[in-house]
PDB file of N, CA and C in Angstrom:
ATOM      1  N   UNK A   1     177.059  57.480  25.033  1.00  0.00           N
ATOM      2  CA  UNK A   1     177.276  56.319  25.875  1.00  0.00           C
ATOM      3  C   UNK A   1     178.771  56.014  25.915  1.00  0.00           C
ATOM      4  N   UNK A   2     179.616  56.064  27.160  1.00  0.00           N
ATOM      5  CA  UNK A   2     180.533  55.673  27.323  1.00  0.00           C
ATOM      6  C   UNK A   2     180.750  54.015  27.620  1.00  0.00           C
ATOM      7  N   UNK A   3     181.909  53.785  27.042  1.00  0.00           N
ATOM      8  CA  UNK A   3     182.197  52.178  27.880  1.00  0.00           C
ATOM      9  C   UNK A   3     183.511  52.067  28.396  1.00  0.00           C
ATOM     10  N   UNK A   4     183.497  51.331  29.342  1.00  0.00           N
ATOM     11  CA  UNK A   4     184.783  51.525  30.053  1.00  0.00           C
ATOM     12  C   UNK A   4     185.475  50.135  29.673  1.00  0.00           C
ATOM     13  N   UNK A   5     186.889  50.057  29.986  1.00  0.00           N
ATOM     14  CA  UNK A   5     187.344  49.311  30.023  1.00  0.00           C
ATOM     15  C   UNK A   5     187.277  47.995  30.651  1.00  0.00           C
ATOM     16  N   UNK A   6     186.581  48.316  32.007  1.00  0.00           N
ATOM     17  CA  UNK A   6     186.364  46.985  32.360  1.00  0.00           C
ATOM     18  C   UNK A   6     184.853  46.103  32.395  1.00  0.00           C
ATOM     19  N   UNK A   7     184.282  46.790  31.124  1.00  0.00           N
ATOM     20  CA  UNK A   7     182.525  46.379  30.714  1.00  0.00           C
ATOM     21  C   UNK A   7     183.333  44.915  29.670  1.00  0.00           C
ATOM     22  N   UNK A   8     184.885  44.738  29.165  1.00  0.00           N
ATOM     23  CA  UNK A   8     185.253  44.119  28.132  1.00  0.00           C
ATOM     24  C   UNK A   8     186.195  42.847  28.384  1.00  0.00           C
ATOM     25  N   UNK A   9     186.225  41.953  28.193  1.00  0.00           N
ATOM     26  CA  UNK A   9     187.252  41.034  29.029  1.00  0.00           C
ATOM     27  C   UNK A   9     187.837  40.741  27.219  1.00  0.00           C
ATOM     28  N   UNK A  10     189.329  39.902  27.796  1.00  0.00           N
ATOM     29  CA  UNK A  10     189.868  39.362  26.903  1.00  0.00           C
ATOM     30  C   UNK A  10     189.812  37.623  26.938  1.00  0.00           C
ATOM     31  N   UNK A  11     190.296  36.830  25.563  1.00  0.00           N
ATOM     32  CA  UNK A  11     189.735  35.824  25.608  1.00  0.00           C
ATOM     33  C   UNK A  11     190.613  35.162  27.308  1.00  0.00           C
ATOM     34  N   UNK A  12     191.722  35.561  27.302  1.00  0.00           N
ATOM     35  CA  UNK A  12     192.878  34.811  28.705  1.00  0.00           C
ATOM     36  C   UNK A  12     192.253  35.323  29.365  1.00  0.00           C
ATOM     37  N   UNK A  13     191.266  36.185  29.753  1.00  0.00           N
ATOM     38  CA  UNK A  13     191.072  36.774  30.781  1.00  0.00           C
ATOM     39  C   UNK A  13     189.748  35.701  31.240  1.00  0.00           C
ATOM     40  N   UNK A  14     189.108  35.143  29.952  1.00  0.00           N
ATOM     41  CA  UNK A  14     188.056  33.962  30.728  1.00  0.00           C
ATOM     42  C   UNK A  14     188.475  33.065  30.510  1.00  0.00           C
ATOM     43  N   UNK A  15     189.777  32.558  29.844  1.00  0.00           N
ATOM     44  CA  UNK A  15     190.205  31.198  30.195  1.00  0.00           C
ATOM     45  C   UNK A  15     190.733  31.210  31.476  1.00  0.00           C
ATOM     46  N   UNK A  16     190.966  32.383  31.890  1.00  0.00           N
ATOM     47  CA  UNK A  16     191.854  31.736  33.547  1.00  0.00           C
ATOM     48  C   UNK A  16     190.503  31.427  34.721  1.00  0.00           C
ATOM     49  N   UNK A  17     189.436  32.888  33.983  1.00  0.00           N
ATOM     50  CA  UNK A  17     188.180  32.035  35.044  1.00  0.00           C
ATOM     51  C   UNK A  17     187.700  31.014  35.029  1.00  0.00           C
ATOM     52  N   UNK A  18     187.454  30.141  33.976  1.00  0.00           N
ATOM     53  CA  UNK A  18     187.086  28.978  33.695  1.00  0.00           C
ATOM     54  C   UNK A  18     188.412  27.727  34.002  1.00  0.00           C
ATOM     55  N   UNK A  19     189.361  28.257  34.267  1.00  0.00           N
ATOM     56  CA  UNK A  19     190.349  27.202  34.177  1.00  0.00           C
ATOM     57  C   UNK A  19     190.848  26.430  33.096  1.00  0.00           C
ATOM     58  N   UNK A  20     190.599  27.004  32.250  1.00  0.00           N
ATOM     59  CA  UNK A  20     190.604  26.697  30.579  1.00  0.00           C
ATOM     60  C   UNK A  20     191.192  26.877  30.007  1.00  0.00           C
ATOM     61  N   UNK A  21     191.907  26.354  28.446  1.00  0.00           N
ATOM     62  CA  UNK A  21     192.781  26.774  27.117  1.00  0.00           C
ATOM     63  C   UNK A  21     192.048  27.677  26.909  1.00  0.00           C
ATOM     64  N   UNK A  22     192.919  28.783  26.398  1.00  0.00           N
ATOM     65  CA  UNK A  22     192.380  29.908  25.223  1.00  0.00           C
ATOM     66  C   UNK A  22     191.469  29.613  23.738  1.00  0.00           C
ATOM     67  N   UNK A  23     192.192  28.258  23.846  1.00  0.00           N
ATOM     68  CA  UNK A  23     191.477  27.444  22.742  1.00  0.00           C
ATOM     69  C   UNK A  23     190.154  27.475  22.176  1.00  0.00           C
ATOM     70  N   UNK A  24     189.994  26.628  23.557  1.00  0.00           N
ATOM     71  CA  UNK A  24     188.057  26.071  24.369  1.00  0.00           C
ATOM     72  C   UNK A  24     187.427  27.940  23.936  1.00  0.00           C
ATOM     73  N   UNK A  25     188.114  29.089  25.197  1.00  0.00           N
ATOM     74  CA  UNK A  25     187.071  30.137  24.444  1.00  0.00           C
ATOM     75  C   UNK A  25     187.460  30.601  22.901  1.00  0.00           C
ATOM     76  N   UNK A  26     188.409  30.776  21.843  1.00  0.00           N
ATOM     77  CA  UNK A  26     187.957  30.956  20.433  1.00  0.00           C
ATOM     78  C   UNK A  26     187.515  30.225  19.930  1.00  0.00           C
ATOM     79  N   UNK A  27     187.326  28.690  20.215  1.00  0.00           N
ATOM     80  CA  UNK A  27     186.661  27.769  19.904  1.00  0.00           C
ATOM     81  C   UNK A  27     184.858  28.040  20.028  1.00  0.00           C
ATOM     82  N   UNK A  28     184.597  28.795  21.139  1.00  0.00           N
ATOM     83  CA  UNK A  28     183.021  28.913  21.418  1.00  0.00           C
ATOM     84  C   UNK A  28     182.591  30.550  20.405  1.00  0.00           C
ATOM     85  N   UNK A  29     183.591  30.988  20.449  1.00  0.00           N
ATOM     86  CA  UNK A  29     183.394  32.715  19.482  1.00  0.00           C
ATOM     87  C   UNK A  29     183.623  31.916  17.708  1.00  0.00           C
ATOM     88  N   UNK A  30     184.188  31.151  17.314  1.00  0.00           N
ATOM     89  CA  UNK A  30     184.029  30.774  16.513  1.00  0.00           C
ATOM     90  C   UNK A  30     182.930  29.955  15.861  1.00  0.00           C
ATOM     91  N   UNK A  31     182.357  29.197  16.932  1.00  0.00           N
ATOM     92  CA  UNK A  31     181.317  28.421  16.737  1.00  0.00           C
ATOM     93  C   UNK A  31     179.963  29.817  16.937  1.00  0.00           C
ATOM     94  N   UNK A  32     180.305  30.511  17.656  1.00  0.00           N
ATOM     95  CA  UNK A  32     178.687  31.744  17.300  1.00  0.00           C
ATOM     96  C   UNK A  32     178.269  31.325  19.082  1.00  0.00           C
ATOM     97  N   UNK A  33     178.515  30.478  19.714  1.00  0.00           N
ATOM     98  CA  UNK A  33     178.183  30.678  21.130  1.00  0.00           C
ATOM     99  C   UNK A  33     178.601  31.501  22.054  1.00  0.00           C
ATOM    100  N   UNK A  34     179.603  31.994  22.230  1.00  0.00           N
ATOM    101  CA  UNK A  34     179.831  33.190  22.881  1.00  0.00           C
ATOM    102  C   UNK A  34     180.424  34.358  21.276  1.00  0.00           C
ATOM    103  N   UNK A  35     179.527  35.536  21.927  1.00  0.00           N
ATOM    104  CA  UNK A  35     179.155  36.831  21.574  1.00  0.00           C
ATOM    105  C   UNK A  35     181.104  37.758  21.396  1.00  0.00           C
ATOM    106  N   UNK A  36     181.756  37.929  20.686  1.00  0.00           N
ATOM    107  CA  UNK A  36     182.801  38.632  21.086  1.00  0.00           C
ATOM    108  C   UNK A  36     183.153  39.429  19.044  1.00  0.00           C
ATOM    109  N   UNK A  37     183.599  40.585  20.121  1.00  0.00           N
ATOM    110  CA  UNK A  37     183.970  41.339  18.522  1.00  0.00           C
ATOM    111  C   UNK A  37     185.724  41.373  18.242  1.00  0.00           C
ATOM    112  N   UNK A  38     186.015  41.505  17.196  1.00  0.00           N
ATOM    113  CA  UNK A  38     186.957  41.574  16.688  1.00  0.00           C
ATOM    114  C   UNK A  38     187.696  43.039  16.621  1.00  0.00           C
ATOM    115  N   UNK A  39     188.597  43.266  17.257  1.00  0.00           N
ATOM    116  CA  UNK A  39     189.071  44.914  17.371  1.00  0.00           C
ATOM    117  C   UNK A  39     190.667  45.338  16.822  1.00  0.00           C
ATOM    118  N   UNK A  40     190.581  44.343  15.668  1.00  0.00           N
ATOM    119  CA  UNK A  40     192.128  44.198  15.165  1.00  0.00           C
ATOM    120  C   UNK A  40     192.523  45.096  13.700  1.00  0.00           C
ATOM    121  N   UNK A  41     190.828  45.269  13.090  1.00  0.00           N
ATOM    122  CA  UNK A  41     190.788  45.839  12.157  1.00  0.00           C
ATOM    123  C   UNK A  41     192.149  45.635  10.730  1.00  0.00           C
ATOM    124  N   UNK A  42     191.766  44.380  10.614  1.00  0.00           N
ATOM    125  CA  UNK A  42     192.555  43.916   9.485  1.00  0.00           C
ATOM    126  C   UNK A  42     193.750  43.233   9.501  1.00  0.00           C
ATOM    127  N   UNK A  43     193.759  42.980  10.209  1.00  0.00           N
ATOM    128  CA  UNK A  43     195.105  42.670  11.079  1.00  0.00           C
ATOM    129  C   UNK A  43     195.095  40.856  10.632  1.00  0.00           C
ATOM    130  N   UNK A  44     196.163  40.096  10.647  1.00  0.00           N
ATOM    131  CA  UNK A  44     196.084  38.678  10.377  1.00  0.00           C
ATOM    132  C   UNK A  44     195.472  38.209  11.250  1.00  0.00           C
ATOM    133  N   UNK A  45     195.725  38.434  12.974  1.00  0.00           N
ATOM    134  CA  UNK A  45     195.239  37.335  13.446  1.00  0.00           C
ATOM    135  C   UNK A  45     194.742  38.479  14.351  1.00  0.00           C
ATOM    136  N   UNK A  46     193.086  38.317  14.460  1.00  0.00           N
ATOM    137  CA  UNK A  46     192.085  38.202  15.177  1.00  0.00           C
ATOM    138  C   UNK A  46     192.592  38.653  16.939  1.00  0.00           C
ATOM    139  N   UNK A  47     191.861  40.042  17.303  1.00  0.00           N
ATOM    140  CA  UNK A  47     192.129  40.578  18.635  1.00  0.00           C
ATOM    141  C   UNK A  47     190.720  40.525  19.239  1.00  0.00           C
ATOM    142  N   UNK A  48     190.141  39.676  20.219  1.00  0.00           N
ATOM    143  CA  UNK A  48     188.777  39.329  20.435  1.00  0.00           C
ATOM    144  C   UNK A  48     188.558  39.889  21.445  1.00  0.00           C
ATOM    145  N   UNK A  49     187.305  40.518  21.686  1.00  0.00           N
ATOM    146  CA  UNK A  49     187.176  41.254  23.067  1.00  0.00           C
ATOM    147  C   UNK A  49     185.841  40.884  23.222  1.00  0.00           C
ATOM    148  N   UNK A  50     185.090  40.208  24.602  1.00  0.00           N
ATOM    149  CA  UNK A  50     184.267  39.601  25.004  1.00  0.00           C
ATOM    150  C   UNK A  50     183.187  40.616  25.979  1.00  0.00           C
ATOM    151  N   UNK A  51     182.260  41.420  26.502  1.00  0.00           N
ATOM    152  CA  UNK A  51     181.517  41.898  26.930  1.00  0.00           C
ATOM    153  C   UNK A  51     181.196  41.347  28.120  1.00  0.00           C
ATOM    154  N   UNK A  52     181.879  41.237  29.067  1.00  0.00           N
ATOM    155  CA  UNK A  52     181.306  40.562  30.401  1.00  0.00           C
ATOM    156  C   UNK A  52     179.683  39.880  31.059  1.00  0.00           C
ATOM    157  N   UNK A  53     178.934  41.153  30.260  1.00  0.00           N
ATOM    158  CA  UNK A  53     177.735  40.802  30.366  1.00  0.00           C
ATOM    159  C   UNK A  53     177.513  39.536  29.521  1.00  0.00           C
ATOM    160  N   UNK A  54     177.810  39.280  28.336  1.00  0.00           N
ATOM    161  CA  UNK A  54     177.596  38.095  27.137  1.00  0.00           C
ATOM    162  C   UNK A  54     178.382  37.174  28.084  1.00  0.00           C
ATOM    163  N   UNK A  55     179.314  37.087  28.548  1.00  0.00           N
ATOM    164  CA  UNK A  55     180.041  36.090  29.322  1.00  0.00           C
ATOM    165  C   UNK A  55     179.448  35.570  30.086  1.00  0.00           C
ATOM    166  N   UNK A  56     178.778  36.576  31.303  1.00  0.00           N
ATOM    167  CA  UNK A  56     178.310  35.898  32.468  1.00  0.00           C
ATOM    168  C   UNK A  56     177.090  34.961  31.921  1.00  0.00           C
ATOM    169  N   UNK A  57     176.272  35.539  30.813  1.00  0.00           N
ATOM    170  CA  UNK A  57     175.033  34.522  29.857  1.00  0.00           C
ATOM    171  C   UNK A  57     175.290  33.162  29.707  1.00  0.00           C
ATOM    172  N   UNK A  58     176.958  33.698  28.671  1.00  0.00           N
ATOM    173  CA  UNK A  58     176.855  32.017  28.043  1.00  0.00           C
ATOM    174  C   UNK A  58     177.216  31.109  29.189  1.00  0.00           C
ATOM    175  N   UNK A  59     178.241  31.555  29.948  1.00  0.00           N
ATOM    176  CA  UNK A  59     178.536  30.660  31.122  1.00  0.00           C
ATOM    177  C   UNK A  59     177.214  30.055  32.045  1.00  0.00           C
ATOM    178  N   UNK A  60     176.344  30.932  32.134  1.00  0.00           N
ATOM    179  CA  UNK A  60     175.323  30.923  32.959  1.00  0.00           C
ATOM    180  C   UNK A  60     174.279  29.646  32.520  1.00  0.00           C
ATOM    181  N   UNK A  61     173.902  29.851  30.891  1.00  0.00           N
ATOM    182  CA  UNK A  61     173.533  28.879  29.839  1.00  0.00           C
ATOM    183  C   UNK A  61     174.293  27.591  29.820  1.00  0.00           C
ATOM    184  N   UNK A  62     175.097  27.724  29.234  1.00  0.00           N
ATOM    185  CA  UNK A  62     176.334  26.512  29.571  1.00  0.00           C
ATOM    186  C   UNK A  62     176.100  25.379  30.857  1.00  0.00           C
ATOM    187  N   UNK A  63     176.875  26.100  31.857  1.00  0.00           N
ATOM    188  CA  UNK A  63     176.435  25.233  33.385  1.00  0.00           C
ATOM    189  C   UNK A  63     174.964  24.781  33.435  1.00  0.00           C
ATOM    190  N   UNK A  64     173.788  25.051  33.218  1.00  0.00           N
ATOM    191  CA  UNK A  64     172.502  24.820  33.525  1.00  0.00           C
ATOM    192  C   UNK A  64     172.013  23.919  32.862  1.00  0.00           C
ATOM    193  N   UNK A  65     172.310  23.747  31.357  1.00  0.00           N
ATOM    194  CA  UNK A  65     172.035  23.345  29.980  1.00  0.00           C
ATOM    195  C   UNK A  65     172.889  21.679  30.631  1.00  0.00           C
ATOM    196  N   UNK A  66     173.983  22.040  30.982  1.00  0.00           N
ATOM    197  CA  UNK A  66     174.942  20.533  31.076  1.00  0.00           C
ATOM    198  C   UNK A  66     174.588  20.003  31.716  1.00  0.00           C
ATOM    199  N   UNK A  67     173.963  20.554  33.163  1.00  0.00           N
ATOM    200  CA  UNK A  67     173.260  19.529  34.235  1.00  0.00           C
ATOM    201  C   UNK A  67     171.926  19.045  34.076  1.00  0.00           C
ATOM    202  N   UNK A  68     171.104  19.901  33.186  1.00  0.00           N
ATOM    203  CA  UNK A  68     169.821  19.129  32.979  1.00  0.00           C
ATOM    204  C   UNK A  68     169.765  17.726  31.862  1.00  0.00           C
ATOM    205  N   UNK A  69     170.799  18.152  31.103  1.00  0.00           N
ATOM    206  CA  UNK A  69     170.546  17.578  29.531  1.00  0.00           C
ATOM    207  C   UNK A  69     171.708  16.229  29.930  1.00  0.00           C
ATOM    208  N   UNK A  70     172.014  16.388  30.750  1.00  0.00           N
ATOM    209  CA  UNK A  70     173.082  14.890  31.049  1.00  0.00           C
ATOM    210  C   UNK A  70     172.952  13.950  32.240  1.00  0.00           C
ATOM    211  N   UNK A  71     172.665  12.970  31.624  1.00  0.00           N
ATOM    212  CA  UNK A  71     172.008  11.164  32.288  1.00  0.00           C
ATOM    213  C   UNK A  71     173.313  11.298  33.321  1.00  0.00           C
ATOM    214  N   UNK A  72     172.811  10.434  34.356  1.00  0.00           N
ATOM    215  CA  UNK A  72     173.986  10.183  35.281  1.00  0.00           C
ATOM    216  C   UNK A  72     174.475   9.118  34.374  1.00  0.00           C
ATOM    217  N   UNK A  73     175.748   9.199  34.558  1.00  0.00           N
ATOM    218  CA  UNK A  73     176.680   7.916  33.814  1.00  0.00           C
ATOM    219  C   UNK A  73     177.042   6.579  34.370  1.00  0.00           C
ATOM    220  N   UNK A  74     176.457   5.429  33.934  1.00  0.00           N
ATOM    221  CA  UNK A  74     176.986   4.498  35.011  1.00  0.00           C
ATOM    222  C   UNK A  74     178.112   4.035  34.997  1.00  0.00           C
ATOM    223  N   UNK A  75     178.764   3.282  36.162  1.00  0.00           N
ATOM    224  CA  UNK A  75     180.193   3.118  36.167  1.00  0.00           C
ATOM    225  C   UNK A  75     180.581   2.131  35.422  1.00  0.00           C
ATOM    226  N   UNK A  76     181.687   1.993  34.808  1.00  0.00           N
ATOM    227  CA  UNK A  76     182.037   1.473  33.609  1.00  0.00           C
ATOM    228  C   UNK A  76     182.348   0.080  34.375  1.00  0.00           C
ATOM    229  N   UNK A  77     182.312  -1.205  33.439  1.00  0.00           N
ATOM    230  CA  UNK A  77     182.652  -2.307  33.571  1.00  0.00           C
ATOM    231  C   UNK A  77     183.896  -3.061  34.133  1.00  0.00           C
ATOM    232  N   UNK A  78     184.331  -3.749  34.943  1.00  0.00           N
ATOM    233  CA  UNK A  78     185.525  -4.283  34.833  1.00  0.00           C
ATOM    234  C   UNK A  78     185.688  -5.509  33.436  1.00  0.00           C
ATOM    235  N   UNK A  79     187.070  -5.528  32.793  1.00  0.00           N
ATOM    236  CA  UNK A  79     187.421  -6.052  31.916  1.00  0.00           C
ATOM    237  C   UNK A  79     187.570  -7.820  32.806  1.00  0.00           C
ATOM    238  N   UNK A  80     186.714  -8.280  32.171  1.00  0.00           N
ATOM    239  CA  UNK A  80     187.203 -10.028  32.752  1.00  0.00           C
ATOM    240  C   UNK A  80     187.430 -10.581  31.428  1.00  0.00           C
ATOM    241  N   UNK A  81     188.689 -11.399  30.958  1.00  0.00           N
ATOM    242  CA  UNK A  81     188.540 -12.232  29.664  1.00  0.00           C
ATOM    243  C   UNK A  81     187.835 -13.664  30.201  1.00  0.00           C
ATOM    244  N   UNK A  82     186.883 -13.694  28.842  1.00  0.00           N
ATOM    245  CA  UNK A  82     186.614 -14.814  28.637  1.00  0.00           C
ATOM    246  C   UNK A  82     186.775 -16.062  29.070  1.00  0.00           C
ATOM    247  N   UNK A  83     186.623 -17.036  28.728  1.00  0.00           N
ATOM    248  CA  UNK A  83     187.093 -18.485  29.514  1.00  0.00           C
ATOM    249  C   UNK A  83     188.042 -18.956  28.577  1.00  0.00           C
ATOM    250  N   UNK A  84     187.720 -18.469  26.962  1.00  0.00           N
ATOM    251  CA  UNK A  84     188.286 -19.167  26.080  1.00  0.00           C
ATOM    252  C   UNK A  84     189.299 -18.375  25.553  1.00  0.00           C
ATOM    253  N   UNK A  85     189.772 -17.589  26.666  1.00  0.00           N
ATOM    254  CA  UNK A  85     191.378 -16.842  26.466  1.00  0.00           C
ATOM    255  C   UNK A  85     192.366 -17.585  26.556  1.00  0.00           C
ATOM    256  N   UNK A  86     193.164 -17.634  26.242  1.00  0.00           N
ATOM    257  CA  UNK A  86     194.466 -18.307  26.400  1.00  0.00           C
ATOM    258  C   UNK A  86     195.859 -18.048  27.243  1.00  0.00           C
ATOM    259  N   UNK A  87     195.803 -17.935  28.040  1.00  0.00           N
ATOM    260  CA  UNK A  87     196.890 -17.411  29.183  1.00  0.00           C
ATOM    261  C   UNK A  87     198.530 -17.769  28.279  1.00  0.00           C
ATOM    262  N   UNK A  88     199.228 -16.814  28.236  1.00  0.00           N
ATOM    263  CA  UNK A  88     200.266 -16.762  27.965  1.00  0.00           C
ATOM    264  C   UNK A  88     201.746 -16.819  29.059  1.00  0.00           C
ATOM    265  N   UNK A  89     201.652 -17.059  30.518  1.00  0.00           N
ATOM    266  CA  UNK A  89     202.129 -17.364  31.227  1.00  0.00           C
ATOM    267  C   UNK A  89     202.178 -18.496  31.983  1.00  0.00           C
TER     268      UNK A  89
END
């Protein structure tokens, strides 16, 4: 079984699809939600390579998961003080 180069994305390579910090994705490979291996082999800091297929999943999961599982939000309050504020002007 061959794999090619472009079966593999890098983490910048889905922060720019997402519009995102690099952060947000080692943040999700760290947490165990997105799938990515390590190809640095000992190295200090961590060379992550992501499987496109696992990508298009979690993203896929992600978006679907956020719109079912989240209440519409109602619009937040205007601030009125009290009566028993004290005007400083």
């Amino acid at each position: 079984m061959s794999v090619t180069k472009a079966e593999y994305l890098r983490a910048s390579d889905i922060a720019k699809r997402l519009a995102c910090a690099v952060e947000m994705v080692h943040d999700a490979i760290h947490s165990g939600a997105l799938p990515a291996m390590n190809i640095s082999r000992g190295a200090k800091r961590p060379t992550w390579r992501i499987r496109e297929s696992d990508f298009e999943q979690w993203r896929e999961a992600r978006t679907t998961k956020r719109r079912q599982e989240l209440p519409p939000q109602p619009k937040p309050k205007r601030y009125t003080p009290s009566a028993n504020v004290k005007k400083f002007y």
